[in-house]
Protein backbone atom coordinates (compact mmCIF):
# COMPACT_ATOMS: atom_id res chain seq x y z
CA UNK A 1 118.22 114.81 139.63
CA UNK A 2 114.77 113.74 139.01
CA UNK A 3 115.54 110.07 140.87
CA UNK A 4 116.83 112.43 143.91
CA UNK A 5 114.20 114.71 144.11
CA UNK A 6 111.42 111.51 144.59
CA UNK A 7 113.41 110.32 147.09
CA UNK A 8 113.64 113.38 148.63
CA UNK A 9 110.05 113.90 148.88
CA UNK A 10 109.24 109.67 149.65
CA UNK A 11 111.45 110.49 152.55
CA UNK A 12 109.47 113.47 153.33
CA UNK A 13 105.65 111.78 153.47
CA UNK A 14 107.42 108.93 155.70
CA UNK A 15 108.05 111.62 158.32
CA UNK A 16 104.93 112.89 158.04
CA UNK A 17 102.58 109.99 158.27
CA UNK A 18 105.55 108.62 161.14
CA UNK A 19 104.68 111.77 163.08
CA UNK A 20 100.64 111.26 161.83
CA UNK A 21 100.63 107.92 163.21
CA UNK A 22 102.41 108.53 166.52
CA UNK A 23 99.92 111.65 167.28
CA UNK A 24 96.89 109.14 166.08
CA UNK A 25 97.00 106.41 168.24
CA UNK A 26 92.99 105.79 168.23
CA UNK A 27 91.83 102.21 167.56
CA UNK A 28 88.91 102.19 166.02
CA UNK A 29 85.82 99.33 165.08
CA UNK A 30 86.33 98.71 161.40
CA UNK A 31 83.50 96.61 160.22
CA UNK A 32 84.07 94.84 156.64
CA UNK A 33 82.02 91.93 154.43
CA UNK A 34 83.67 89.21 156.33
CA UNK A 35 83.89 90.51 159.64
CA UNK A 36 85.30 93.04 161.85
CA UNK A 37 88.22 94.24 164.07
CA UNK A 38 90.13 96.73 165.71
CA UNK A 39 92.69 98.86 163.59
CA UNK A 40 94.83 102.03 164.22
CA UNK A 41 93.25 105.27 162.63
CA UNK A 42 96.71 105.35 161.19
CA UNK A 43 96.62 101.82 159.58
CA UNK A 44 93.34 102.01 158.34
CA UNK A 45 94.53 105.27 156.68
CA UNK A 46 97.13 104.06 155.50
CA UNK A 47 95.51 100.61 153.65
CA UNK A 48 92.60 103.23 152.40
CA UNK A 49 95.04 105.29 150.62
CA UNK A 50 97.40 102.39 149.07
CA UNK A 51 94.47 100.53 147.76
CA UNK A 52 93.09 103.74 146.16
CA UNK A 53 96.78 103.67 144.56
CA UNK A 54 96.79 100.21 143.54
CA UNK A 55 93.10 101.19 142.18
CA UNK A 56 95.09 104.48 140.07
CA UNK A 57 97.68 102.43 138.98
CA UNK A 58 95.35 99.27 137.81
CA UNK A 59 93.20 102.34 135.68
CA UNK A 60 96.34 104.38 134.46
CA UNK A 61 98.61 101.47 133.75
CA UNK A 62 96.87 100.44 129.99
CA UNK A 63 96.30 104.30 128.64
CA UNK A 64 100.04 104.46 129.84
CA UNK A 65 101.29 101.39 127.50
CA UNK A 66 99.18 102.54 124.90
CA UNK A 67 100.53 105.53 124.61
CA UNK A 68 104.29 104.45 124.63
CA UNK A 69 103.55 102.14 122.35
CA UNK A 70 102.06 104.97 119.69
CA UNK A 71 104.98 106.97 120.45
CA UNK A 72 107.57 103.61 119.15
CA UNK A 73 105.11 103.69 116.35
CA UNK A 74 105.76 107.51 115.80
CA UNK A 75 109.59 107.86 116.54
CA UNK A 76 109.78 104.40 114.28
CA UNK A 77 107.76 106.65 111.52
CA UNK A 78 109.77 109.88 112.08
CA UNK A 79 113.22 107.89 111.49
CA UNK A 80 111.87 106.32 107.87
CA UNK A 81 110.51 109.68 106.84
CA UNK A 82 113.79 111.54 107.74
CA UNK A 83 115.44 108.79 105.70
CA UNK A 84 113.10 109.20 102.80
CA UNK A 85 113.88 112.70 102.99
CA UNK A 86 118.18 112.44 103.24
CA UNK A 87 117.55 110.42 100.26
CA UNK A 88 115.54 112.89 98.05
CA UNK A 89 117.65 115.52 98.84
CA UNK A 90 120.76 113.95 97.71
CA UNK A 91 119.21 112.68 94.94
CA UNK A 92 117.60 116.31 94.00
CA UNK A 93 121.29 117.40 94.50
CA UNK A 94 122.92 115.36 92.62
CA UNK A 95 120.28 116.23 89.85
CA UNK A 96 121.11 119.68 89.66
CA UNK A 97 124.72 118.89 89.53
CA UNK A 98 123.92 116.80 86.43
CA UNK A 99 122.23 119.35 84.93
CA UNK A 100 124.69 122.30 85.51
CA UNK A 101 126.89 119.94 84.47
CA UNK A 102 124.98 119.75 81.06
CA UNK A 103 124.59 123.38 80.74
CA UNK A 104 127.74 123.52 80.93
CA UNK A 105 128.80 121.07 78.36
CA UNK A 106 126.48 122.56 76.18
CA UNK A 107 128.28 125.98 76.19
CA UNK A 108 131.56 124.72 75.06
CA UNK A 109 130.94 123.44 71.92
């Protein structure tokens, strides 16, 4: 559902910046460190606002992994305390079988 939904909306923005960049057709003088040229008001958009999102992505990316790799760490901890925990109770159980079991005993002789 989630999967559709981003396609949904990727297919929406392509519309848009279709329609954007048919209604834009200035060129304009783009002026950069190693010289110059003319580019669409579209494509210069365009390559502003996909290097900004390589720039997110390059930022994002490490918290990101860090993250999933504490929550491993956590899930990894959760399981062995849960375990821990299975085991204590059945061994607290079995305990107070052992001594009912006793008390029990006891009262027959």
């Amino acid at each position: 559902m989630k999967f559709i939904l981003m396609v949904l909306l990727g297919f929406i923005l392509m519309i848009i910046a279709a329609l954007f960049s048919g209604a834009n057709d200035l060129l304009l003088k783009f002026d950069y460190l190693v010289g110059e040229g003319q580019w669409y008001l579209s494509h210069l958009l365009l390559v502003a606002f996909l290097l900004g999102l390589a720039t997110a992505l390059v930022l994002v990316l490490p918290g990101l992994m860090q993250s999933k790799a504490r929550n491993l760490q956590l899930k990894q901890k959760i399981k062995k305390l849960e375990s821990l925990a299975s085991k204590q109770s059945s061994l607290e159980q079995s305990m107070k079988l052992s001594s009912e079991l006793s008390n029990t005993n006891k009262g027959q002789f």
